[in-house]
PDB file of N, CA and C in Angstrom:
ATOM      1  N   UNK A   1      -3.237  -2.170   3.848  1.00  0.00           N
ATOM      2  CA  UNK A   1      -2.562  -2.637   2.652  1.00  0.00           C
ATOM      3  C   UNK A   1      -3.112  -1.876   1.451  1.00  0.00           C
ATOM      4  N   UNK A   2      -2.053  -1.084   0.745  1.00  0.00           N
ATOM      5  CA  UNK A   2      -2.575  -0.821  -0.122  1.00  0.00           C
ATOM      6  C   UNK A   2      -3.302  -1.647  -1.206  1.00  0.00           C
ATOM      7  N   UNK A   3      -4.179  -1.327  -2.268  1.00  0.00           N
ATOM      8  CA  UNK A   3      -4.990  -1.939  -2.692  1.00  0.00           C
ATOM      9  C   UNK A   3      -6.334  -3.000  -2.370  1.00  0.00           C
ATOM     10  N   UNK A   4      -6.371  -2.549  -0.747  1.00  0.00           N
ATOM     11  CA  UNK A   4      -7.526  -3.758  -0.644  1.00  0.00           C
ATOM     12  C   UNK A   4      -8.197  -2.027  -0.075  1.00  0.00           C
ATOM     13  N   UNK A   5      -9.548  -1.887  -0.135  1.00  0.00           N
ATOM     14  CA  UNK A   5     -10.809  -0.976   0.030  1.00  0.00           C
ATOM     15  C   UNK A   5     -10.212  -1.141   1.867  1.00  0.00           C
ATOM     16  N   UNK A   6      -9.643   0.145   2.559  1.00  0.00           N
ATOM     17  CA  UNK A   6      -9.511   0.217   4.146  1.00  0.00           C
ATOM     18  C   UNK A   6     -10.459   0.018   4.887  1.00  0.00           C
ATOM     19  N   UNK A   7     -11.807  -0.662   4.891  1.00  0.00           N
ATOM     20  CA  UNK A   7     -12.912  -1.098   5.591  1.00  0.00           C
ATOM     21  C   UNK A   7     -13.019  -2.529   5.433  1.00  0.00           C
ATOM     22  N   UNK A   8     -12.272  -3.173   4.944  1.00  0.00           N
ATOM     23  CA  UNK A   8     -12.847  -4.067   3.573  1.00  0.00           C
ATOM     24  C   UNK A   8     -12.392  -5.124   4.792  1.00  0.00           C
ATOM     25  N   UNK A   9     -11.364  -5.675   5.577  1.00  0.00           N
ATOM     26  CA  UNK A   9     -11.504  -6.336   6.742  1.00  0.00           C
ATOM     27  C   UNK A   9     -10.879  -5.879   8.010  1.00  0.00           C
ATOM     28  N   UNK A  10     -11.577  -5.961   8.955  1.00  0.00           N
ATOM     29  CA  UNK A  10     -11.795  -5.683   9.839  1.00  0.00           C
ATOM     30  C   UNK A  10     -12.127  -6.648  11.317  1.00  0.00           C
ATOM     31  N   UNK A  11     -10.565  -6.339  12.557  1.00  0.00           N
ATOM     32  CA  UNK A  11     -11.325  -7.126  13.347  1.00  0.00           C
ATOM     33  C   UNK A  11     -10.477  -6.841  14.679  1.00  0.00           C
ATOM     34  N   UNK A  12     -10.284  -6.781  16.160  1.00  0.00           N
ATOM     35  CA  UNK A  12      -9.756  -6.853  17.171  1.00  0.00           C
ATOM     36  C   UNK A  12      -8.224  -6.565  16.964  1.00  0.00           C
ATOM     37  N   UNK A  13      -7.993  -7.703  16.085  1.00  0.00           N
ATOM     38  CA  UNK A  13      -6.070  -7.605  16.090  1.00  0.00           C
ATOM     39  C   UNK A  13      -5.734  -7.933  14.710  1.00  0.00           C
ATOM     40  N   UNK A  14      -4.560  -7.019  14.064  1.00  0.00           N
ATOM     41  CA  UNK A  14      -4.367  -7.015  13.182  1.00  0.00           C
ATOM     42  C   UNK A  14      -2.611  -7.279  12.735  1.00  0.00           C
ATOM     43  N   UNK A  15      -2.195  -7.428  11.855  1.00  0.00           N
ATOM     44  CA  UNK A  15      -0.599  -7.858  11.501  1.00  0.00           C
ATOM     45  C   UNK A  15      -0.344  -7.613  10.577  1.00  0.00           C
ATOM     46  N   UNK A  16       0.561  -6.952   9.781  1.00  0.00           N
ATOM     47  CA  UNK A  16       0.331  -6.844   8.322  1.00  0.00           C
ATOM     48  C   UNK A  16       2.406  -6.660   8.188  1.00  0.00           C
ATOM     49  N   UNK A  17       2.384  -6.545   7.039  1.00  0.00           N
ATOM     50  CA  UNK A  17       4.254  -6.613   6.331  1.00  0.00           C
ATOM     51  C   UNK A  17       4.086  -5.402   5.141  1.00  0.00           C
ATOM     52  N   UNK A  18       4.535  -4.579   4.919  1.00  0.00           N
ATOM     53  CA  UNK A  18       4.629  -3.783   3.472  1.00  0.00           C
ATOM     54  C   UNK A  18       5.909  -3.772   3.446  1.00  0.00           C
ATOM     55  N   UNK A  19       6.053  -3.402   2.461  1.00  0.00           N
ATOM     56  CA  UNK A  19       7.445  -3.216   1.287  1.00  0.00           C
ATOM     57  C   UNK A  19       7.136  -2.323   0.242  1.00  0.00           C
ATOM     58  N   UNK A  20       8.415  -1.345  -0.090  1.00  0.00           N
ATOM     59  CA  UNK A  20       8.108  -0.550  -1.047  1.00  0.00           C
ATOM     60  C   UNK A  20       9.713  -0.202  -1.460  1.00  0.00           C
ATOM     61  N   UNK A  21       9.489  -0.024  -2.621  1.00  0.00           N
ATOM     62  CA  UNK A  21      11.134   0.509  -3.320  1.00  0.00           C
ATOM     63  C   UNK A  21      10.598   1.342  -4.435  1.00  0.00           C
ATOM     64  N   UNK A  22      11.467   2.302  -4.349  1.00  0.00           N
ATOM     65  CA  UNK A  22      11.617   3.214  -4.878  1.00  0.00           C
ATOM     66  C   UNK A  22      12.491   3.942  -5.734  1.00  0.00           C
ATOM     67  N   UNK A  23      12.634   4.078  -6.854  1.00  0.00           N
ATOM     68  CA  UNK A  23      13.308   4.581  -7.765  1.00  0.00           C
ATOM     69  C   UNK A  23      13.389   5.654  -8.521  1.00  0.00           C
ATOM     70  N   UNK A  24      14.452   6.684  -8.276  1.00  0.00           N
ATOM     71  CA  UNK A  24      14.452   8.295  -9.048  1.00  0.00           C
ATOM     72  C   UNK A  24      14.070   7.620 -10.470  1.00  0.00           C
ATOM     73  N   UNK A  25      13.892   8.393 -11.270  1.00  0.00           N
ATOM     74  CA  UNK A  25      13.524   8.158 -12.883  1.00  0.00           C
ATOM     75  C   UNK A  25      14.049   8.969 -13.599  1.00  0.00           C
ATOM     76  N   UNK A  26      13.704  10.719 -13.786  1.00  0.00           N
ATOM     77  CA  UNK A  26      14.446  11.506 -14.055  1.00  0.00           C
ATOM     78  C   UNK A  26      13.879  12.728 -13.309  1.00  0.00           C
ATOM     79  N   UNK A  27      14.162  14.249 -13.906  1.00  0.00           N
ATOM     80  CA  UNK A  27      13.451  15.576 -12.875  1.00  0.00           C
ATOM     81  C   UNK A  27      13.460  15.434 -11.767  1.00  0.00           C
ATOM     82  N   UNK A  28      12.193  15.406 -11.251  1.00  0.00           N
ATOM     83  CA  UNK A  28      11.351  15.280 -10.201  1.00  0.00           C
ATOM     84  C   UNK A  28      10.402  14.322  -9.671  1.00  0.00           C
ATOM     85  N   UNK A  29      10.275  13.468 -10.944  1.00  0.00           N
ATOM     86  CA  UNK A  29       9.589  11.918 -10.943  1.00  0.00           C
ATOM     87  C   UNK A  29       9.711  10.313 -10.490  1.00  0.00           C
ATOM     88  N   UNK A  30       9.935  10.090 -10.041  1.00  0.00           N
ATOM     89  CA  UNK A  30       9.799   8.361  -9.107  1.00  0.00           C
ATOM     90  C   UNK A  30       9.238   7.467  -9.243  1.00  0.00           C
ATOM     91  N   UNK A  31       9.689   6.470  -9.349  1.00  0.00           N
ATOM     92  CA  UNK A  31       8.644   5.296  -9.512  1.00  0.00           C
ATOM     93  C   UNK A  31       8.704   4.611  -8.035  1.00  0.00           C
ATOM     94  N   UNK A  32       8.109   4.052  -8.152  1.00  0.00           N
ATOM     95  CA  UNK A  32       7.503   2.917  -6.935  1.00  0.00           C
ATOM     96  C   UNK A  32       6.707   1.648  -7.248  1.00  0.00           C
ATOM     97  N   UNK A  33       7.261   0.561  -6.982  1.00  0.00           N
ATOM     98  CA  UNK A  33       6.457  -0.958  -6.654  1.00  0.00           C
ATOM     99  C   UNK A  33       6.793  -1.160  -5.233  1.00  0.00           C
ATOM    100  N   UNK A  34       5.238  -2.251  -5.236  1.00  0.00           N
ATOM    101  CA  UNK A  34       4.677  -2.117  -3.466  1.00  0.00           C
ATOM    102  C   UNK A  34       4.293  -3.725  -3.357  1.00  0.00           C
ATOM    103  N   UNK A  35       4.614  -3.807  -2.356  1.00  0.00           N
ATOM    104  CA  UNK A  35       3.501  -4.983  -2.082  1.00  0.00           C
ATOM    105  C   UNK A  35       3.283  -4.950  -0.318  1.00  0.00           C
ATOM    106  N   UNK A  36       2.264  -5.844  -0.012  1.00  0.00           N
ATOM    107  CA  UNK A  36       2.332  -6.214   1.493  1.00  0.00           C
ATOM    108  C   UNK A  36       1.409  -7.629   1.440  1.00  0.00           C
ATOM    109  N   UNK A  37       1.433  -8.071   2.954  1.00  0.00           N
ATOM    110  CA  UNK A  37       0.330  -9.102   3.285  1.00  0.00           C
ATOM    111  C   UNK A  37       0.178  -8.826   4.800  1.00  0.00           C
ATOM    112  N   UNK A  38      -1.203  -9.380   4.738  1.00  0.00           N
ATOM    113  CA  UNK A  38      -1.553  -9.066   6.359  1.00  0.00           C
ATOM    114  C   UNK A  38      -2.278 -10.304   7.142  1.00  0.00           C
ATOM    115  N   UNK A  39      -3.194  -9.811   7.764  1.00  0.00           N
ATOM    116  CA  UNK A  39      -4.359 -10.956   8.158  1.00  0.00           C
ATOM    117  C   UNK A  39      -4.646  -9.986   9.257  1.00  0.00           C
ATOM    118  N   UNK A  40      -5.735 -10.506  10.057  1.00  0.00           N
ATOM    119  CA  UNK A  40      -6.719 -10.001  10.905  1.00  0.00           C
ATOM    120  C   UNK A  40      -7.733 -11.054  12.007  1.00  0.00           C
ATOM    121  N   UNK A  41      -7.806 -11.101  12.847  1.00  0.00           N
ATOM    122  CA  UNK A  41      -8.751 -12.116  14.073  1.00  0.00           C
ATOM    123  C   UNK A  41      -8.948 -11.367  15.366  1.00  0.00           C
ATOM    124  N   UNK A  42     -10.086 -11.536  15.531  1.00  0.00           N
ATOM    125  CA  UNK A  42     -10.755 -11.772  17.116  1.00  0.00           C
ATOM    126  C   UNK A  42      -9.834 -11.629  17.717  1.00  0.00           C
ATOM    127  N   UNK A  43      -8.585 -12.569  18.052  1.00  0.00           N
ATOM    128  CA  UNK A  43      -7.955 -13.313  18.428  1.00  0.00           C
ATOM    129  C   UNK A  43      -6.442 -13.356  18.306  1.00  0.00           C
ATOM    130  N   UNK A  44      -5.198 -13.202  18.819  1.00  0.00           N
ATOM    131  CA  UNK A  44      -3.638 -13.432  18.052  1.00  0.00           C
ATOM    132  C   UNK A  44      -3.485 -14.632  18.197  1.00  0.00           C
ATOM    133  N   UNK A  45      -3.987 -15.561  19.179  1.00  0.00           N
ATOM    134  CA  UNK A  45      -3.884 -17.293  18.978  1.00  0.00           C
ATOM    135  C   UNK A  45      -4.918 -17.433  17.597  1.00  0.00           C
ATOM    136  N   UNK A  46      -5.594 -17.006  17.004  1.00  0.00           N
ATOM    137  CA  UNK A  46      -6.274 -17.952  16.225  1.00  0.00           C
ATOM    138  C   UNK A  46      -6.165 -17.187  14.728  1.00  0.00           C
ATOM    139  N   UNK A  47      -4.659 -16.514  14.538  1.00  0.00           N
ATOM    140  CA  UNK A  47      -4.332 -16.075  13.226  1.00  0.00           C
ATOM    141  C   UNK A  47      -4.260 -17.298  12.234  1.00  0.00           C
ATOM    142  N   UNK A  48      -4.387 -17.085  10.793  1.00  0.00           N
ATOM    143  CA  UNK A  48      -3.914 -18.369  10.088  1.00  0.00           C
ATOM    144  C   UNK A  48      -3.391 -18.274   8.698  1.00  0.00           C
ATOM    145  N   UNK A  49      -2.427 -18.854   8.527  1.00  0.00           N
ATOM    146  CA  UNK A  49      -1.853 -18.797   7.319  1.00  0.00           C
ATOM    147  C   UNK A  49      -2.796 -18.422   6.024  1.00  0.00           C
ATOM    148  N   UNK A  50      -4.136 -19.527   6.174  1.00  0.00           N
ATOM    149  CA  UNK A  50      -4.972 -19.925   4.916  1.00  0.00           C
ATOM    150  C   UNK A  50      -5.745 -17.917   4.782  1.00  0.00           C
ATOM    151  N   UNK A  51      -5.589 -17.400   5.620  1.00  0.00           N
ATOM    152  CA  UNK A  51      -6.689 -16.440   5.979  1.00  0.00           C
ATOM    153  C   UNK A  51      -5.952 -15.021   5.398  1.00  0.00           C
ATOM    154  N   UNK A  52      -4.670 -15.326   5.251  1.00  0.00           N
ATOM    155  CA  UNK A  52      -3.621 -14.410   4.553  1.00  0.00           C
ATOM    156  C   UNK A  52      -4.189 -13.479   3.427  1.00  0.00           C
ATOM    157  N   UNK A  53      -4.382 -12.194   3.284  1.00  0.00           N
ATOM    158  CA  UNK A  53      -4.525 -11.257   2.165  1.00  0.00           C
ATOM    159  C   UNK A  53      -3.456 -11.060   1.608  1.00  0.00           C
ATOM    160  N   UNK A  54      -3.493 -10.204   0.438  1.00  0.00           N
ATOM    161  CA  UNK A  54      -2.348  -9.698   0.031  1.00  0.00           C
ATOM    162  C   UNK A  54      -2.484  -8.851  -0.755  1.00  0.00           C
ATOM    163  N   UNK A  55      -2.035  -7.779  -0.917  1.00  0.00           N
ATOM    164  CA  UNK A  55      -2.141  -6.068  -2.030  1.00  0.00           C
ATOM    165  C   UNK A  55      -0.910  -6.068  -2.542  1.00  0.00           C
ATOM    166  N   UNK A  56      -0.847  -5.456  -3.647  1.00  0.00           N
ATOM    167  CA  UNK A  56       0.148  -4.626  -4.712  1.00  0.00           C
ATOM    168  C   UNK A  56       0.059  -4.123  -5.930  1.00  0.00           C
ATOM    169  N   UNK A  57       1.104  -3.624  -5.691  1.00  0.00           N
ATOM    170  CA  UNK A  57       0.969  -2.539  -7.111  1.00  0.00           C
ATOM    171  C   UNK A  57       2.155  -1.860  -7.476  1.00  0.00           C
ATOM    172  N   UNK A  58       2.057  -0.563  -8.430  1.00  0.00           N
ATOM    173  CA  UNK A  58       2.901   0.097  -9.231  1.00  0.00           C
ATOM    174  C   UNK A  58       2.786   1.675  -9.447  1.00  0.00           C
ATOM    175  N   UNK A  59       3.459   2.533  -9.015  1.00  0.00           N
ATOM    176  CA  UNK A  59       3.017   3.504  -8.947  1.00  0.00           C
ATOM    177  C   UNK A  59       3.895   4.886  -9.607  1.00  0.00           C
ATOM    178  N   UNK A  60       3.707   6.142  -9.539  1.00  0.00           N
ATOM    179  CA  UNK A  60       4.692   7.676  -9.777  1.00  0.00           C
ATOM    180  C   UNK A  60       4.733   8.294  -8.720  1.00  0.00           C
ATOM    181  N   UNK A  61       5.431   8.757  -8.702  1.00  0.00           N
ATOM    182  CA  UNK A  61       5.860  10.071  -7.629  1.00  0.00           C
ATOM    183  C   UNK A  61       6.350  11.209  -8.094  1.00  0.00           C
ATOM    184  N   UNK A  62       5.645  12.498  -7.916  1.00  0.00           N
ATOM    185  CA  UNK A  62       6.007  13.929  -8.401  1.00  0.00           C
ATOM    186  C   UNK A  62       6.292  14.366  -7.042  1.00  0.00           C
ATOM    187  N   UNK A  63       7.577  15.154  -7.113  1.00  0.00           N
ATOM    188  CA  UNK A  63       8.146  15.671  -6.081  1.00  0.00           C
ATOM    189  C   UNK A  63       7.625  17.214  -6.158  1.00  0.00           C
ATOM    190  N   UNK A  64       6.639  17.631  -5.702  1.00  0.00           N
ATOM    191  CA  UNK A  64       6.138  18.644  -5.650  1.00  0.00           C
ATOM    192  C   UNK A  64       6.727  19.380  -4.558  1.00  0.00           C
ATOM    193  N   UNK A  65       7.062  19.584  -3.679  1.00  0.00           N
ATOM    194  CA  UNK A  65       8.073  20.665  -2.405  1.00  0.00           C
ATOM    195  C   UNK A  65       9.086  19.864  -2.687  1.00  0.00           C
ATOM    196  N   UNK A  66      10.275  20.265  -3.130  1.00  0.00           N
ATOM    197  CA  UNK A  66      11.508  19.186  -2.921  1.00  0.00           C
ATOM    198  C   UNK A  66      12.012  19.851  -1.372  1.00  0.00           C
ATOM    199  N   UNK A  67      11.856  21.430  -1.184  1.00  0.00           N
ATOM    200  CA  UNK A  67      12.329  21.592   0.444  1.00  0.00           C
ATOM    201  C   UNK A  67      11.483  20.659   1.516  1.00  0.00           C
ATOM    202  N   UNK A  68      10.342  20.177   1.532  1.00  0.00           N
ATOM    203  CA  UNK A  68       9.630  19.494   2.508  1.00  0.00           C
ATOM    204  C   UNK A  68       9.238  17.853   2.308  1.00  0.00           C
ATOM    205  N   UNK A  69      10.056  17.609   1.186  1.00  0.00           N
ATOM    206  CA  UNK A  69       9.908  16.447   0.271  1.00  0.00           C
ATOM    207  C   UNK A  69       8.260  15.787   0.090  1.00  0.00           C
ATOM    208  N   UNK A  70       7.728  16.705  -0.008  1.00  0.00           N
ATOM    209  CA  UNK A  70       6.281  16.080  -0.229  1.00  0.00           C
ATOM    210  C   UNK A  70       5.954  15.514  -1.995  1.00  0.00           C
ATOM    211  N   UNK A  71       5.533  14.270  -1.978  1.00  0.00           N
ATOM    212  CA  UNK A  71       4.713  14.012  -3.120  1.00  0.00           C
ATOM    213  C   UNK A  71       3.814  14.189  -3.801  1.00  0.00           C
ATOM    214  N   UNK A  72       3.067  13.947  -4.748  1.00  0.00           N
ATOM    215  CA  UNK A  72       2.332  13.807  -5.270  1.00  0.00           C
ATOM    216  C   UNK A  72       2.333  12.176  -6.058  1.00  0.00           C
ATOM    217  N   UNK A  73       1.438  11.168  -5.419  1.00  0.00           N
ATOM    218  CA  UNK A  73       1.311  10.223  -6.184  1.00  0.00           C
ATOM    219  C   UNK A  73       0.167   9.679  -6.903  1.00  0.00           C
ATOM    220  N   UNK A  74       0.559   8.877  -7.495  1.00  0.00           N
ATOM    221  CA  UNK A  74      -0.580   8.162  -7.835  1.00  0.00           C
ATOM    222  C   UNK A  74      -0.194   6.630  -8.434  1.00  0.00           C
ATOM    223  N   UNK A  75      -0.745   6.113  -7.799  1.00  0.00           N
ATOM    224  CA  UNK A  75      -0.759   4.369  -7.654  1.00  0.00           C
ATOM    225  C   UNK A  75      -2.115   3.627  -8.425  1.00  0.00           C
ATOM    226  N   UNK A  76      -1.192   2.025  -9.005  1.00  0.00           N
ATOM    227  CA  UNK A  76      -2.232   1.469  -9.121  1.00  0.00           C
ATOM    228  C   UNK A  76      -2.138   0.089  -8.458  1.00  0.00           C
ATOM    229  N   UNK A  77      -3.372  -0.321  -7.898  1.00  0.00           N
ATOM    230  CA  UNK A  77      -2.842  -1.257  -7.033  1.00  0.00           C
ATOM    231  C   UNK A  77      -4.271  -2.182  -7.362  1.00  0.00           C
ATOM    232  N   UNK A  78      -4.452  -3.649  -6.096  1.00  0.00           N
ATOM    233  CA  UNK A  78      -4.880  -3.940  -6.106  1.00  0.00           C
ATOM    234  C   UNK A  78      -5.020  -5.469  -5.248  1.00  0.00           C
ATOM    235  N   UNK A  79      -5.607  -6.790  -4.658  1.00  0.00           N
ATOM    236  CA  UNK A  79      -5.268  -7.123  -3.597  1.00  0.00           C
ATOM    237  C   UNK A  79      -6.863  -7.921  -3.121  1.00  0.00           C
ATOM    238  N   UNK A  80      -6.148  -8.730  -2.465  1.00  0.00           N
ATOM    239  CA  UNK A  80      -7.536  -9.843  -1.753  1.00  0.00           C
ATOM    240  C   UNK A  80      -8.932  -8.711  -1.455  1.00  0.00           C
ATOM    241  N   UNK A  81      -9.586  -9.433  -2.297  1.00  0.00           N
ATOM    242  CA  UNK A  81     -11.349  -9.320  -2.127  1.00  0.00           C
ATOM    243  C   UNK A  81     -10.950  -7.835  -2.564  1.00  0.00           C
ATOM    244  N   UNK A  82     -10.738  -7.593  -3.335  1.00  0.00           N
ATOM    245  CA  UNK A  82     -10.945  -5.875  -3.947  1.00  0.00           C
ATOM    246  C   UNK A  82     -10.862  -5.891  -6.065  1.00  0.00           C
ATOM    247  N   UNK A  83     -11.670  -5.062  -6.490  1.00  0.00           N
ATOM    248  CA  UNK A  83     -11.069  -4.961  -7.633  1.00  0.00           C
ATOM    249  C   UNK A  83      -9.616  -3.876  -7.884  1.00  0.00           C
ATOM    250  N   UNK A  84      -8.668  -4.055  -8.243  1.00  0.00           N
ATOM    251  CA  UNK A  84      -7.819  -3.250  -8.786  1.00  0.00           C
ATOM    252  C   UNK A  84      -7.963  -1.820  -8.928  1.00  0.00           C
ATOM    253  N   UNK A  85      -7.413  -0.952  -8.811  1.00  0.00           N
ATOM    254  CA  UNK A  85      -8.113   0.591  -8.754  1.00  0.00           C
ATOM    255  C   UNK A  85      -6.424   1.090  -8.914  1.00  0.00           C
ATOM    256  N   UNK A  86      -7.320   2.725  -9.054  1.00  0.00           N
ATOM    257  CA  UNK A  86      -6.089   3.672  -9.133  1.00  0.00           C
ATOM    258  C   UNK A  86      -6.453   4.656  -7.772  1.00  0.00           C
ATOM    259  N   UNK A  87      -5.269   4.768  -6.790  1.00  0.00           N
ATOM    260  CA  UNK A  87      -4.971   5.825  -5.782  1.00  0.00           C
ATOM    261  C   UNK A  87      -4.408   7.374  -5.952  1.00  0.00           C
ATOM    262  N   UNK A  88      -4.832   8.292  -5.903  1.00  0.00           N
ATOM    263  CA  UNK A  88      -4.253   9.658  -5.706  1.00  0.00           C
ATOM    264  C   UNK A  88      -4.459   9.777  -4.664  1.00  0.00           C
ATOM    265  N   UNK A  89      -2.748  10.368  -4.129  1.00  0.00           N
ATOM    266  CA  UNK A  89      -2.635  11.261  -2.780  1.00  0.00           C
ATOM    267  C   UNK A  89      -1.413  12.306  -2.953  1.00  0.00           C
ATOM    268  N   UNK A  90      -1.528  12.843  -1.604  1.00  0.00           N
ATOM    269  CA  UNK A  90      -0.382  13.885  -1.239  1.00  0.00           C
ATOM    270  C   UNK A  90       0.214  12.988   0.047  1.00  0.00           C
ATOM    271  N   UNK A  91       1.585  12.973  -0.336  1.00  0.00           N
ATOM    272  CA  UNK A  91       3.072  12.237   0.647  1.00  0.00           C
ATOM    273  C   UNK A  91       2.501  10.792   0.491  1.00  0.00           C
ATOM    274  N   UNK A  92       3.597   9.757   1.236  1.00  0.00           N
ATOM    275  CA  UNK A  92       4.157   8.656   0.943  1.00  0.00           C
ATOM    276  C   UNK A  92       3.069   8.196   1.759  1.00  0.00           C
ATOM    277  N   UNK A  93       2.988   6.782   1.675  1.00  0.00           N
ATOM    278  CA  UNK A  93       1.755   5.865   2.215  1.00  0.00           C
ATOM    279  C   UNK A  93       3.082   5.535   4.091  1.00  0.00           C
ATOM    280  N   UNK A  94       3.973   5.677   3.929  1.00  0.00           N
ATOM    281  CA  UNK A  94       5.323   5.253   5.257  1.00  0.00           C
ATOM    282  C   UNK A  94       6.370   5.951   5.066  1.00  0.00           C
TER     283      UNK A  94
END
């Protein structure tokens, strides 16, 4: 999930939901809002509602190769047991 630190939980079996939409803006530029929720256990019988995380955020997109459609983004996000932060990468998180 974006915005929670990718170490940050950890365990046997995992489940998670993202969502993302995306919107031209003008040029070559994009916006993006995100969210997801997940959870994590030992266990798939002993998942639980109460135990639920959740990340999101708001982000740009520079279309840097439009032939190979690669990005350039940068996000700000943020999400259970994490402080809020800003992400830079190259291509889409999906």
């Amino acid at each position: 999930l974006r915005g929670i630190y990718e170490q940050r939980f950890r365990d046997r079996q995992m489940i998670t939901f993202q969502a993302e939409l995306r919107q031209k803006l003008f040029w070559r530029i994009d916006g993006a809002i995100f969210g997801g929720v997940g959870n994590v256990s030992q266990y798939i019988d002993k998942f639980s509602l109460s135990n639920t995380k959740y990340a999101g955020g708001a982000g740009i997109r520079f279309n840097f190769l439009r032939r190979d459609r690669v990005n350039l983004r940068l996000d700000y996000a943020g999400g259970t047991g994490s402080k809020p932060g800003i992400l830079f990468a190259i291509g889409e998180a999906f």
